[in-house]
C-alpha atoms as a PDB file:
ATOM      1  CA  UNK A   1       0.000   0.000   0.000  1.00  0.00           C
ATOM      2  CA  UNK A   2       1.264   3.240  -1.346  1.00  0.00           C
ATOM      3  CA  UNK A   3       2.585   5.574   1.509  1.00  0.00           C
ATOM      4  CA  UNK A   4       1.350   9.021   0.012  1.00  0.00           C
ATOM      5  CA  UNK A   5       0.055  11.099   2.623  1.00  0.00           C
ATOM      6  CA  UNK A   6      -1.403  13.391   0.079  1.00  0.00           C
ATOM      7  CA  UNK A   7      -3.670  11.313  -1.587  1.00  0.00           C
ATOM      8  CA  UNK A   8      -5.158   9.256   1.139  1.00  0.00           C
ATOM      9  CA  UNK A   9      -7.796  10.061   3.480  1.00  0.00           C
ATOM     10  CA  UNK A  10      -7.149  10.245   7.328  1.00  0.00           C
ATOM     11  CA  UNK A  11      -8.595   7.056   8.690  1.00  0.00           C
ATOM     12  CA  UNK A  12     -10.806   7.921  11.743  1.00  0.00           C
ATOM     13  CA  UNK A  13      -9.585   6.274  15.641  1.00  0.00           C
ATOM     14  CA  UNK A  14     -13.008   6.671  17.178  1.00  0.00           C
ATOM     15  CA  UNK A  15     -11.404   7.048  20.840  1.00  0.00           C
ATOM     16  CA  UNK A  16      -8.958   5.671  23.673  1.00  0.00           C
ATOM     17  CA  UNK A  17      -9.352   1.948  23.138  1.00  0.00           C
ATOM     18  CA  UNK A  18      -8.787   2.280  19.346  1.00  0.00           C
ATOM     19  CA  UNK A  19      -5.786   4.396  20.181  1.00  0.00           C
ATOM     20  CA  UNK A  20      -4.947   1.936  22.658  1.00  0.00           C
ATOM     21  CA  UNK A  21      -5.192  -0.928  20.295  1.00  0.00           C
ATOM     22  CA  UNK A  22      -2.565   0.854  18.220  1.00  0.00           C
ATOM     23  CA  UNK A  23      -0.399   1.603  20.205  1.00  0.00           C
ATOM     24  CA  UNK A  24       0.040  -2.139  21.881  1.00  0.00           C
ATOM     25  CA  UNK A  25       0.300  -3.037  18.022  1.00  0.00           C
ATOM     26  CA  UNK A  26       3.205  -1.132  17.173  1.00  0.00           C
ATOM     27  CA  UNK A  27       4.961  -2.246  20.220  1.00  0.00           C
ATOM     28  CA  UNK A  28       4.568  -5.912  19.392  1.00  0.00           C
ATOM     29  CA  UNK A  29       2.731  -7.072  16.548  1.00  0.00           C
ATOM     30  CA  UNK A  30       2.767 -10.433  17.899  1.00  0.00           C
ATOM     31  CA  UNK A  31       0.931  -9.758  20.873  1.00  0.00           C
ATOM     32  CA  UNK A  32      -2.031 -12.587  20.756  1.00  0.00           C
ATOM     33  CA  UNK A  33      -5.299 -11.039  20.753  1.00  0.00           C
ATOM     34  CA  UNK A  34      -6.159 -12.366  24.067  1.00  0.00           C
ATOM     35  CA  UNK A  35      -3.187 -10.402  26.096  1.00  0.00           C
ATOM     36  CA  UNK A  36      -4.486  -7.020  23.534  1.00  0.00           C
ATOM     37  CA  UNK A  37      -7.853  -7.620  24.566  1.00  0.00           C
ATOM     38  CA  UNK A  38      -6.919  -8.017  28.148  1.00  0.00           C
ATOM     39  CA  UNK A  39      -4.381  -4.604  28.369  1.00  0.00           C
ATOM     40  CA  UNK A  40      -7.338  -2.452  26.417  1.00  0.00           C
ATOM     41  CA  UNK A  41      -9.934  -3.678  28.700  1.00  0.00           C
ATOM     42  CA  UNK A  42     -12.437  -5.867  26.447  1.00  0.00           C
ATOM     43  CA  UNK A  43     -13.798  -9.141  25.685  1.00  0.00           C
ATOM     44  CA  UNK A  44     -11.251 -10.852  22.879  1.00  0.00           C
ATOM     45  CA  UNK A  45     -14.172 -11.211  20.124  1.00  0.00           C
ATOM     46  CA  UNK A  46     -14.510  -7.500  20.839  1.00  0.00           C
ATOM     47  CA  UNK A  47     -10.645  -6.450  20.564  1.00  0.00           C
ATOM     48  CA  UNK A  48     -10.683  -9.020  17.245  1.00  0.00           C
ATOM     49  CA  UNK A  49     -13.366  -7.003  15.639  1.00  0.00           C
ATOM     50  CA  UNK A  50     -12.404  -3.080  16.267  1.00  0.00           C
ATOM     51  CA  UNK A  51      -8.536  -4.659  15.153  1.00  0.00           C
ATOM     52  CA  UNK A  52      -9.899  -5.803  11.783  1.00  0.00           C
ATOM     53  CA  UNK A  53     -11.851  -2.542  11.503  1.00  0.00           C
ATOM     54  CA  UNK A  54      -8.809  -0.534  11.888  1.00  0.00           C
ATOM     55  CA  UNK A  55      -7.203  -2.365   9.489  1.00  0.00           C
ATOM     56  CA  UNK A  56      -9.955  -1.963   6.764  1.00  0.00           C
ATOM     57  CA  UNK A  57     -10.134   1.659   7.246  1.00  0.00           C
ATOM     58  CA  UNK A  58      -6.904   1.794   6.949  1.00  0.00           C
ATOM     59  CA  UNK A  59      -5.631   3.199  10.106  1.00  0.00           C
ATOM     60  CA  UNK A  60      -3.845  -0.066  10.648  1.00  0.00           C
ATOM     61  CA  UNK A  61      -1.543  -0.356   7.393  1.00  0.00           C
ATOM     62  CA  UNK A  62       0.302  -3.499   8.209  1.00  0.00           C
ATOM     63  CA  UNK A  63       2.403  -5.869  10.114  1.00  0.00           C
ATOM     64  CA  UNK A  64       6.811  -6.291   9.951  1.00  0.00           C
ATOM     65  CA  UNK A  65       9.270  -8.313  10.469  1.00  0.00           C
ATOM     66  CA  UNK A  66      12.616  -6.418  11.248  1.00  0.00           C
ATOM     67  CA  UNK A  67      15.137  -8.472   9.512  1.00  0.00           C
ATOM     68  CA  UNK A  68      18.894  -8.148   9.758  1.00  0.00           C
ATOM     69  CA  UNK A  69      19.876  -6.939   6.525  1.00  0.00           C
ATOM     70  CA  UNK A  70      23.263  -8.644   6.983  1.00  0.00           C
ATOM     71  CA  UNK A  71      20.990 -12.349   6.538  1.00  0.00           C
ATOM     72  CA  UNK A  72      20.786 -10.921   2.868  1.00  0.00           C
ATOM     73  CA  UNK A  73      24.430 -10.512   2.267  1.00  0.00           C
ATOM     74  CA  UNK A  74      23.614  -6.188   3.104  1.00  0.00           C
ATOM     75  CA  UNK A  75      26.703  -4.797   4.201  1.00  0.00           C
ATOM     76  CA  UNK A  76      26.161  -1.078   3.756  1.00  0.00           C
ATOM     77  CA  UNK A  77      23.556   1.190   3.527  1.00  0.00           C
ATOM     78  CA  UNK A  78      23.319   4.601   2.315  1.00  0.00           C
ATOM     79  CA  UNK A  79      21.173   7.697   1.407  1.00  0.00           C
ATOM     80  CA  UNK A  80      21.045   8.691  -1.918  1.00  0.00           C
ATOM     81  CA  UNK A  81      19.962  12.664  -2.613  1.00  0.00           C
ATOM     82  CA  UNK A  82      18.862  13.184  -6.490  1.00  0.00           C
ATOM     83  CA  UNK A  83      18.194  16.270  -7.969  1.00  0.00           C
ATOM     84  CA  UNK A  84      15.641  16.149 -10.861  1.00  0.00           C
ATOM     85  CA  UNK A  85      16.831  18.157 -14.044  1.00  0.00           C
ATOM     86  CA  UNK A  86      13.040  19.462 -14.303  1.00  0.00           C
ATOM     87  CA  UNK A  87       9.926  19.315 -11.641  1.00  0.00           C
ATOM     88  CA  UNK A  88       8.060  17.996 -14.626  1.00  0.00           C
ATOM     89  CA  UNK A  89       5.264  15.765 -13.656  1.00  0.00           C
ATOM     90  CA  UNK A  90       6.359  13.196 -15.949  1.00  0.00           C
ATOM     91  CA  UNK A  91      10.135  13.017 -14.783  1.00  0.00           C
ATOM     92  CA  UNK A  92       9.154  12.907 -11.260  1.00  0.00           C
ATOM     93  CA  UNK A  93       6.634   9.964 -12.480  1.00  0.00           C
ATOM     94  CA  UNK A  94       9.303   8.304 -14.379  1.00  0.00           C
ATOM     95  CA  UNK A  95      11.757   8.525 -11.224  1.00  0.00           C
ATOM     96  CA  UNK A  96       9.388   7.981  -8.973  1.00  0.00           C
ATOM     97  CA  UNK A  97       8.327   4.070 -10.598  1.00  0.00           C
ATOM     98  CA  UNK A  98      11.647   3.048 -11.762  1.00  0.00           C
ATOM     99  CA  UNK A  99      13.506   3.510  -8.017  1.00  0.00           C
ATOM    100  CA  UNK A 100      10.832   1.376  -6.133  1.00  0.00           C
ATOM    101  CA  UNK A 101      11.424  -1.404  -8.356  1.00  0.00           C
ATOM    102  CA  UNK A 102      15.125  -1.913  -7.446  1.00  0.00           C
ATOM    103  CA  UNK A 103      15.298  -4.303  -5.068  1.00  0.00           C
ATOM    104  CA  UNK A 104      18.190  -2.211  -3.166  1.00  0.00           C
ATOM    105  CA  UNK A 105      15.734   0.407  -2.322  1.00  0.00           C
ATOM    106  CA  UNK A 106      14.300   0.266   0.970  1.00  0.00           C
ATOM    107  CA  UNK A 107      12.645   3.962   1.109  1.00  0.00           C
ATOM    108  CA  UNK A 108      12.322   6.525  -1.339  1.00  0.00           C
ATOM    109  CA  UNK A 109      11.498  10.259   0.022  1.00  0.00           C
ATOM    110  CA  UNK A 110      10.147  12.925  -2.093  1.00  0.00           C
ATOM    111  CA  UNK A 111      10.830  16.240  -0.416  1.00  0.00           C
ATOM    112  CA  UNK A 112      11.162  19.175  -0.764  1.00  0.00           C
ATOM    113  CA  UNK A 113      14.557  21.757  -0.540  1.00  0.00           C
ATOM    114  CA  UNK A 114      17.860  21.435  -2.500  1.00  0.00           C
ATOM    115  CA  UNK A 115      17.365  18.407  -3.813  1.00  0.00           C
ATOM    116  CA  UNK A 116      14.036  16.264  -4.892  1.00  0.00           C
ATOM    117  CA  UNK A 117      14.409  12.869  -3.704  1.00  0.00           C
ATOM    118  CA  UNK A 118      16.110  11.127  -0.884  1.00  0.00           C
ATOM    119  CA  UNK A 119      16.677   7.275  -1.409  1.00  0.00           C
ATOM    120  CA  UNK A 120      17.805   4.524   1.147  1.00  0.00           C
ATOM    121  CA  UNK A 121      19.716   2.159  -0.172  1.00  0.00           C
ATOM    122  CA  UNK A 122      20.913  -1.876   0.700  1.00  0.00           C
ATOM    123  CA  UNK A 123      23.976  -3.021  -0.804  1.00  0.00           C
ATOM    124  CA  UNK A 124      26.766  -5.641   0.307  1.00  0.00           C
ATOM    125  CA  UNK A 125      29.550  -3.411  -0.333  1.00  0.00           C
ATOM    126  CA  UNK A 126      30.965  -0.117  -1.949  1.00  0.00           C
ATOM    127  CA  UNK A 127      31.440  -1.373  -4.837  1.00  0.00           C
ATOM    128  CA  UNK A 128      27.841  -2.876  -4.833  1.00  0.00           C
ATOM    129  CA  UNK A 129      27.027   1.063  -4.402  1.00  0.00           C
ATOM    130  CA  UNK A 130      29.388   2.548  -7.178  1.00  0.00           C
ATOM    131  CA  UNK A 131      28.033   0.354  -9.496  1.00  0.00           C
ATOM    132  CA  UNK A 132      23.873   0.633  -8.242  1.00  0.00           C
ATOM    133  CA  UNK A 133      24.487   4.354  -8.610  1.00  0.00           C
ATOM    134  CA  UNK A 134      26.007   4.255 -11.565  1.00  0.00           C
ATOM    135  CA  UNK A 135      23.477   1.841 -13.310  1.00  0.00           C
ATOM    136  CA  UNK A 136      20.312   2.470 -11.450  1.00  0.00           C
ATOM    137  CA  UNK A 137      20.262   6.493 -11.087  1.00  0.00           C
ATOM    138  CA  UNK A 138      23.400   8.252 -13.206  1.00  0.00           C
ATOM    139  CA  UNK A 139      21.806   6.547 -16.569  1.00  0.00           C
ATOM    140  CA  UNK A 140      18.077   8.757 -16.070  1.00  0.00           C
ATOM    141  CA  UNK A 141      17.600  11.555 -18.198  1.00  0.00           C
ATOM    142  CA  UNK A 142      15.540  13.379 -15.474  1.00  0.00           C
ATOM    143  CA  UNK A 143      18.767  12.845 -12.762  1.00  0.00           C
ATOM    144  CA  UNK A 144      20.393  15.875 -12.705  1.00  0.00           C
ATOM    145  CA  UNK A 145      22.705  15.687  -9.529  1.00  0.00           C
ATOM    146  CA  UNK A 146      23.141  12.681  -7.295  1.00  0.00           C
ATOM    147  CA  UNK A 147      24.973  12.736  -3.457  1.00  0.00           C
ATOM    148  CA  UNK A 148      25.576  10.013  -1.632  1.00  0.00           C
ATOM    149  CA  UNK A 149      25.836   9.588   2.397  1.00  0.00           C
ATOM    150  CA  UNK A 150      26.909   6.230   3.851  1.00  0.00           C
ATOM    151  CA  UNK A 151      24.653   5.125   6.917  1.00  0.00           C
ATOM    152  CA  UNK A 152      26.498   4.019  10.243  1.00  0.00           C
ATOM    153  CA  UNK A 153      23.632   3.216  12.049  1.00  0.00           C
ATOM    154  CA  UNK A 154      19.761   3.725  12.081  1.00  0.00           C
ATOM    155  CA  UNK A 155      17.512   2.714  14.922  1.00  0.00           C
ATOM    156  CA  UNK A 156      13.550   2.558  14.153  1.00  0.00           C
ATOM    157  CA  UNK A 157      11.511   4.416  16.360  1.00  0.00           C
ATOM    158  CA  UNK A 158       9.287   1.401  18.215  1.00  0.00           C
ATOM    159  CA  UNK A 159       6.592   4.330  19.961  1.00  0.00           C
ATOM    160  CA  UNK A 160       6.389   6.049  16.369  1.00  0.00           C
ATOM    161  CA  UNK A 161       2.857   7.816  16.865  1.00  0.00           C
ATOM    162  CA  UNK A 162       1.974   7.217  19.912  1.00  0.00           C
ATOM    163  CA  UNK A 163       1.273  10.534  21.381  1.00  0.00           C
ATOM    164  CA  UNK A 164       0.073  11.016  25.087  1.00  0.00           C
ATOM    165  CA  UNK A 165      -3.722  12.838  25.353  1.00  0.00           C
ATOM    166  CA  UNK A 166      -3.971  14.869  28.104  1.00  0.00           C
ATOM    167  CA  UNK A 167      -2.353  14.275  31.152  1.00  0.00           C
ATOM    168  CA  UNK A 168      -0.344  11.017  32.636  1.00  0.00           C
ATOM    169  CA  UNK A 169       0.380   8.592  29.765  1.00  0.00           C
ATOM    170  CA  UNK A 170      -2.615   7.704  27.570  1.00  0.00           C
ATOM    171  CA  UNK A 171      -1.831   6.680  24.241  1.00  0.00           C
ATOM    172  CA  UNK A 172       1.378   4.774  25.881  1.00  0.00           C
ATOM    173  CA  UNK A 173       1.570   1.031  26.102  1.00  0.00           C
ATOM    174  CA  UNK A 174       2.772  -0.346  29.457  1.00  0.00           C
ATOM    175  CA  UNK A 175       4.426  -3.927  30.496  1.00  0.00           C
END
């Protein structure tokens, strides 16, 4: 499911429990429906039905698995900045559908400032990179500048979203 903020409607959390329900998701997808039920305060078959609700409006987008990339050989990763020679719909189109078909992209970020795009990138090695670079991005006609930035670390935020209401810690999972 396309991540476009733009285009997509603003699924609606009715209230706490929904919230709550989130929140315990993110945390731990795995958590069985029984413990969920149990933390948010309602009867599984309950719990089971307002989860598959959120996840057909589409305030529930998914479940992960955080994989090593290293399993897959990934040695480095890196951030790619490209600069588009023109804003023209059809060269950001273009761009846009031939990076998230390369299987060394993980993320691609349209933004906006200096430069147009900012792409995360798996490889085993640097010379995995020279080469993805070179094939995958320096060949476009629409590429008009390209910097690269080699990632040391990145940590995913776990509590992404979960913002307290009020006072104390609503909106936080516990245990």
């Amino acid at each position: 499911m396309p991540q476009d903020i733009r285009k997509q409607d603003v699924p609606a959390v009715a209230d706490r429990i929904d919230r709550d329900i989130l929140a315990y998701l993110q945390h731990d997808a795995r958590i069985s429906n029984k413990e969920l039920a149990a933390k948010v305060g309602l009867a599984p078959s309950s719990c089971l039905a307002r989860v598959r609700r959120l996840e057909r409006v589409g305030a529930l987008l998914g479940y992960h698995a955080e994989v090593d990339p290293r399993v897959y050989g990934v040695t480095l990763e890196a951030l790619v900045a490209v600069r588009l020679e023109r804003h023209a719909r059809a060269a950001i189109s273009g761009f846009e559908k031939h990076a998230v078909t390369l299987p060394e992209v993980r993320g691609i970020y349209h933004l906006t400032g200096a430069n147009d795009y900012l792409v995360h990138v798996a490889v085993r090695d640097a010379e995995h990179l020279r080469e993805f670079i070179l094939a995958a991005f320096s060949t476009r006609p629409e590429v008009a500048h390209l910097e690269t930035s080699l990632i040391f670390s990145h940590r995913r935020n776990p509590a992404f979203g979960i913002i307290p209401f009020g006072t104390g810690n609503a909106g936080r999972p516990t245990g």
